[in-house]
Protein backbone atom coordinates (compact mmCIF):
# COMPACT_ATOMS: atom_id res chain seq x y z
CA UNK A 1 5.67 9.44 1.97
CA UNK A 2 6.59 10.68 5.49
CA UNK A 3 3.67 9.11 6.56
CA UNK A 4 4.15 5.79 4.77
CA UNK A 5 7.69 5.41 6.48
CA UNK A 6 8.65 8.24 8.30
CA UNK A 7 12.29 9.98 8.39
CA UNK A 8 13.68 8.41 11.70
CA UNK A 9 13.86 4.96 10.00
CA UNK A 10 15.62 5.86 7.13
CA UNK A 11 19.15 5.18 7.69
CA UNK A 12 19.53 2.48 5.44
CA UNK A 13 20.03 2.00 1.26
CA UNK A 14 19.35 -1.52 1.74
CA UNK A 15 15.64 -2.41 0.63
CA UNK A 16 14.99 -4.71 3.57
CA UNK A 17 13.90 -3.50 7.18
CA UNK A 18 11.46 -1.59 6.68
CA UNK A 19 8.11 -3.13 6.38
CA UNK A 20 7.83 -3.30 10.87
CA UNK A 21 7.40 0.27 10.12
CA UNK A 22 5.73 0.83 7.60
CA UNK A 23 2.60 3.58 8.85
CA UNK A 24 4.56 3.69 12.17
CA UNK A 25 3.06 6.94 13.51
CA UNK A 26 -0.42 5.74 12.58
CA UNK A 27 0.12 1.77 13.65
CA UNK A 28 1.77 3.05 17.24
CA UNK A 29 0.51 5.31 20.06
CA UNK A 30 4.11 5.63 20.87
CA UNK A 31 7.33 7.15 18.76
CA UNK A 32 9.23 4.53 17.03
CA UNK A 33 13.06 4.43 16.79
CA UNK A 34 15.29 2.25 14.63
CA UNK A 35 16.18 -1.25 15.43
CA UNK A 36 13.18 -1.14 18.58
CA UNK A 37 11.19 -4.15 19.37
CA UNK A 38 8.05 -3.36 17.46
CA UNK A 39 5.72 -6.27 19.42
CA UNK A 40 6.19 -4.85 22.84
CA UNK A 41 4.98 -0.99 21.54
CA UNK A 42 1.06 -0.02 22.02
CA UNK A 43 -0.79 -0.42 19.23
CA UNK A 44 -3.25 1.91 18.04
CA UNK A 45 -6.14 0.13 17.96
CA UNK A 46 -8.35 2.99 15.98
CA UNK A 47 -5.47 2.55 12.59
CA UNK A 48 -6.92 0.32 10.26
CA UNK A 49 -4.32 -1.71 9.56
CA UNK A 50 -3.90 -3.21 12.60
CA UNK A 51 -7.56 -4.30 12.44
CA UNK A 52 -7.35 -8.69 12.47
CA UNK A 53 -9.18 -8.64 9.14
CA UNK A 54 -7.07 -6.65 7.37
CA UNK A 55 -3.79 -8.86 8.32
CA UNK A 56 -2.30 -10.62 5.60
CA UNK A 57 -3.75 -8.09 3.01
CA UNK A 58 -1.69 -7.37 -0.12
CA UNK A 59 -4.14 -5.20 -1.93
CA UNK A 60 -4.08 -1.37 -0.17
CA UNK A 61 -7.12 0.60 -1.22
CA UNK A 62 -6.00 4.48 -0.71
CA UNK A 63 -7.39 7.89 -1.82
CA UNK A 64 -5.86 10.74 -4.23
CA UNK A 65 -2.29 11.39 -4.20
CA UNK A 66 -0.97 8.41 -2.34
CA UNK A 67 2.42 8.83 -1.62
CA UNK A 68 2.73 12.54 -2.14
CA UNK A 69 5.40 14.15 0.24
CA UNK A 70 9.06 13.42 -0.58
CA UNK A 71 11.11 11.09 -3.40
CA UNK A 72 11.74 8.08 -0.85
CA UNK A 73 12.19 5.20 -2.60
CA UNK A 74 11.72 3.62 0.86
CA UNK A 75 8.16 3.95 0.69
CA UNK A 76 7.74 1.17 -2.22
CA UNK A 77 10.06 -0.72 0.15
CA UNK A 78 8.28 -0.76 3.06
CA UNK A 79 4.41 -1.26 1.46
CA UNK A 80 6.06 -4.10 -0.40
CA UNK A 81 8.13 -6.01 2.44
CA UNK A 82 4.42 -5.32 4.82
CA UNK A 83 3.12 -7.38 2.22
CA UNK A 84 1.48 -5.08 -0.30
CA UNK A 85 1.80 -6.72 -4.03
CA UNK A 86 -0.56 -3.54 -5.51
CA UNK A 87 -2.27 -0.30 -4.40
CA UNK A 88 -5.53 0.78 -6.07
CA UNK A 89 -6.25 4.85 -6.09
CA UNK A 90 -7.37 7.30 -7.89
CA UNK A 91 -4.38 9.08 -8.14
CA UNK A 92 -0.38 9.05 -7.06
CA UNK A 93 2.39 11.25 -6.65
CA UNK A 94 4.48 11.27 -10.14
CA UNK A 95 7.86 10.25 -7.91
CA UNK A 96 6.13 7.67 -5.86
CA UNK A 97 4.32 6.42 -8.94
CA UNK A 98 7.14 5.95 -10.46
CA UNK A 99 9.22 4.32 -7.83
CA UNK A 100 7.04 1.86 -7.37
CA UNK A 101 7.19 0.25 -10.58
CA UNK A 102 10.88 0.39 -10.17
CA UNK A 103 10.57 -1.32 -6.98
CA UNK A 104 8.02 -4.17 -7.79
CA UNK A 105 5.21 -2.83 -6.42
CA UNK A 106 1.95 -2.10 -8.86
CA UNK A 107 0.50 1.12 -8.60
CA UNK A 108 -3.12 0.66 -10.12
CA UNK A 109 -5.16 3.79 -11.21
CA UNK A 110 -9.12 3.53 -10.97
CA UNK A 111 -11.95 6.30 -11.03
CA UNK A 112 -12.84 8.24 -8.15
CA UNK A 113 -16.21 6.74 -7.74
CA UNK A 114 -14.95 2.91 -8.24
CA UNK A 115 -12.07 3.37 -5.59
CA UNK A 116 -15.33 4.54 -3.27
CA UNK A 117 -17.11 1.86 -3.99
CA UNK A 118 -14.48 -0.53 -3.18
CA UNK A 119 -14.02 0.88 -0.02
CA UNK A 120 -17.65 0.62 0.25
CA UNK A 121 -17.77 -3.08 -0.28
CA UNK A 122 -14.59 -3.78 1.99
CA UNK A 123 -16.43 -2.09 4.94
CA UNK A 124 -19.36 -3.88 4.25
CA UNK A 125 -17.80 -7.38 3.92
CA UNK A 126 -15.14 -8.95 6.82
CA UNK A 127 -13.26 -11.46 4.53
CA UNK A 128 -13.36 -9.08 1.31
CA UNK A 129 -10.85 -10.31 -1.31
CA UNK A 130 -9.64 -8.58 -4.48
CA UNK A 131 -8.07 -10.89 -7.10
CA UNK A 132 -5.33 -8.21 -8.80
CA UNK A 133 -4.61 -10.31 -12.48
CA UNK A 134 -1.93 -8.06 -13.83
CA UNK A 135 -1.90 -10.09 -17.63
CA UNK A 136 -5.46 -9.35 -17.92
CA UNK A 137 -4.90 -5.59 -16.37
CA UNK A 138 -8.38 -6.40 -13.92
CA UNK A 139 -9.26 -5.89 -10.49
CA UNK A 140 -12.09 -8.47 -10.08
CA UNK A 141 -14.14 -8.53 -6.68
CA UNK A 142 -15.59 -11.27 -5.01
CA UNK A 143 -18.84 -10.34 -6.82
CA UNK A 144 -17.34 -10.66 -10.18
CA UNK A 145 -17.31 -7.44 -11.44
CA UNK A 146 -14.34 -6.19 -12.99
CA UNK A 147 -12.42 -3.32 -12.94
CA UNK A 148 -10.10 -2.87 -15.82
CA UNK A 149 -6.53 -0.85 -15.73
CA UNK A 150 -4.09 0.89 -18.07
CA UNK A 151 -0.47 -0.12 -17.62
CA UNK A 152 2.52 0.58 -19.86
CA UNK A 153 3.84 -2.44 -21.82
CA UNK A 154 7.36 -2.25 -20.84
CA UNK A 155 6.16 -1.81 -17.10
CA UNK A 156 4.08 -4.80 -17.43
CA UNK A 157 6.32 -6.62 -18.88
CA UNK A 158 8.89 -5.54 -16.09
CA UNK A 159 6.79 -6.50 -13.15
């Protein structure tokens, strides 16, 4: 999670404020400090996210152990005020995991070898959308096939 929102912008309880820097050492070629003016740092063109077809996203596709690192419930908060609604990976840290639910964010487990392929087809395809249907517990691609999920009732039911 020190990636996700690193230590220097965590001097808040509130939930808000921290979306602008969310990835920041990954999104910037410069070091980020609280309460800075975010549009007038470099950009780091080579970070993913800050590619124009992935603006807007709310889907993050992300490999084993996302989140892993620390017990930050700032990490939900900043994926979720970026825009993130649900993250699809293999696999999560238990405390992140966790937190997320708690935080409104939908952590969705899927198979090694489907979270490849989705990355796959997103690299393949500019415009790529995921439809997340949280009722039905699918991820359904543009393609219509479907990828189902397990979710606890009461965390469904919570989200």
């Amino acid at each position: 999670t020190d990636q996700i929102i690193p230590k220097q912008f965590l001097k808040s309880i509130k939930r808000t404020g921290f979306g602008p820097n969310l990835f920041d050492e990954w999104r910037y070629l410069d070091v980020g400090q609280p309460y800075q003016d975010n549009s007038k740092r470099p950009l780091n063109k080579d970070f993913v996210l800050n590619a124009e077809r992935y603006q807007g996203a709310s889907v993050l596709l992300a490999r084993e152990n996302f989140g892993c690192g620390s017990s930050r419930e700032h990490a939900p908060w900043a994926l979720e005020e970026y825009g993130f609604r649900s993250i699809i990976a293999p696999s999560y840290a238990d405390i992140f995991f966790n937190n997320s639910f708690k935080n409104g964010l939908l952590p969705i487990i899927l198979s090694d070898a489907e979270v490849d392929e989705l990355f796959q087809q997103v690299e393949a395809n500019p415009g790529y959308q995921l439809q997340v249907d949280l009722q039905a517990q699918t991820v359904t691609r543009p393609d219509g096939k479907v990828h189902r999920f397990e979710i606890d009732a009461f965390r469904k039911h919570c989200l």
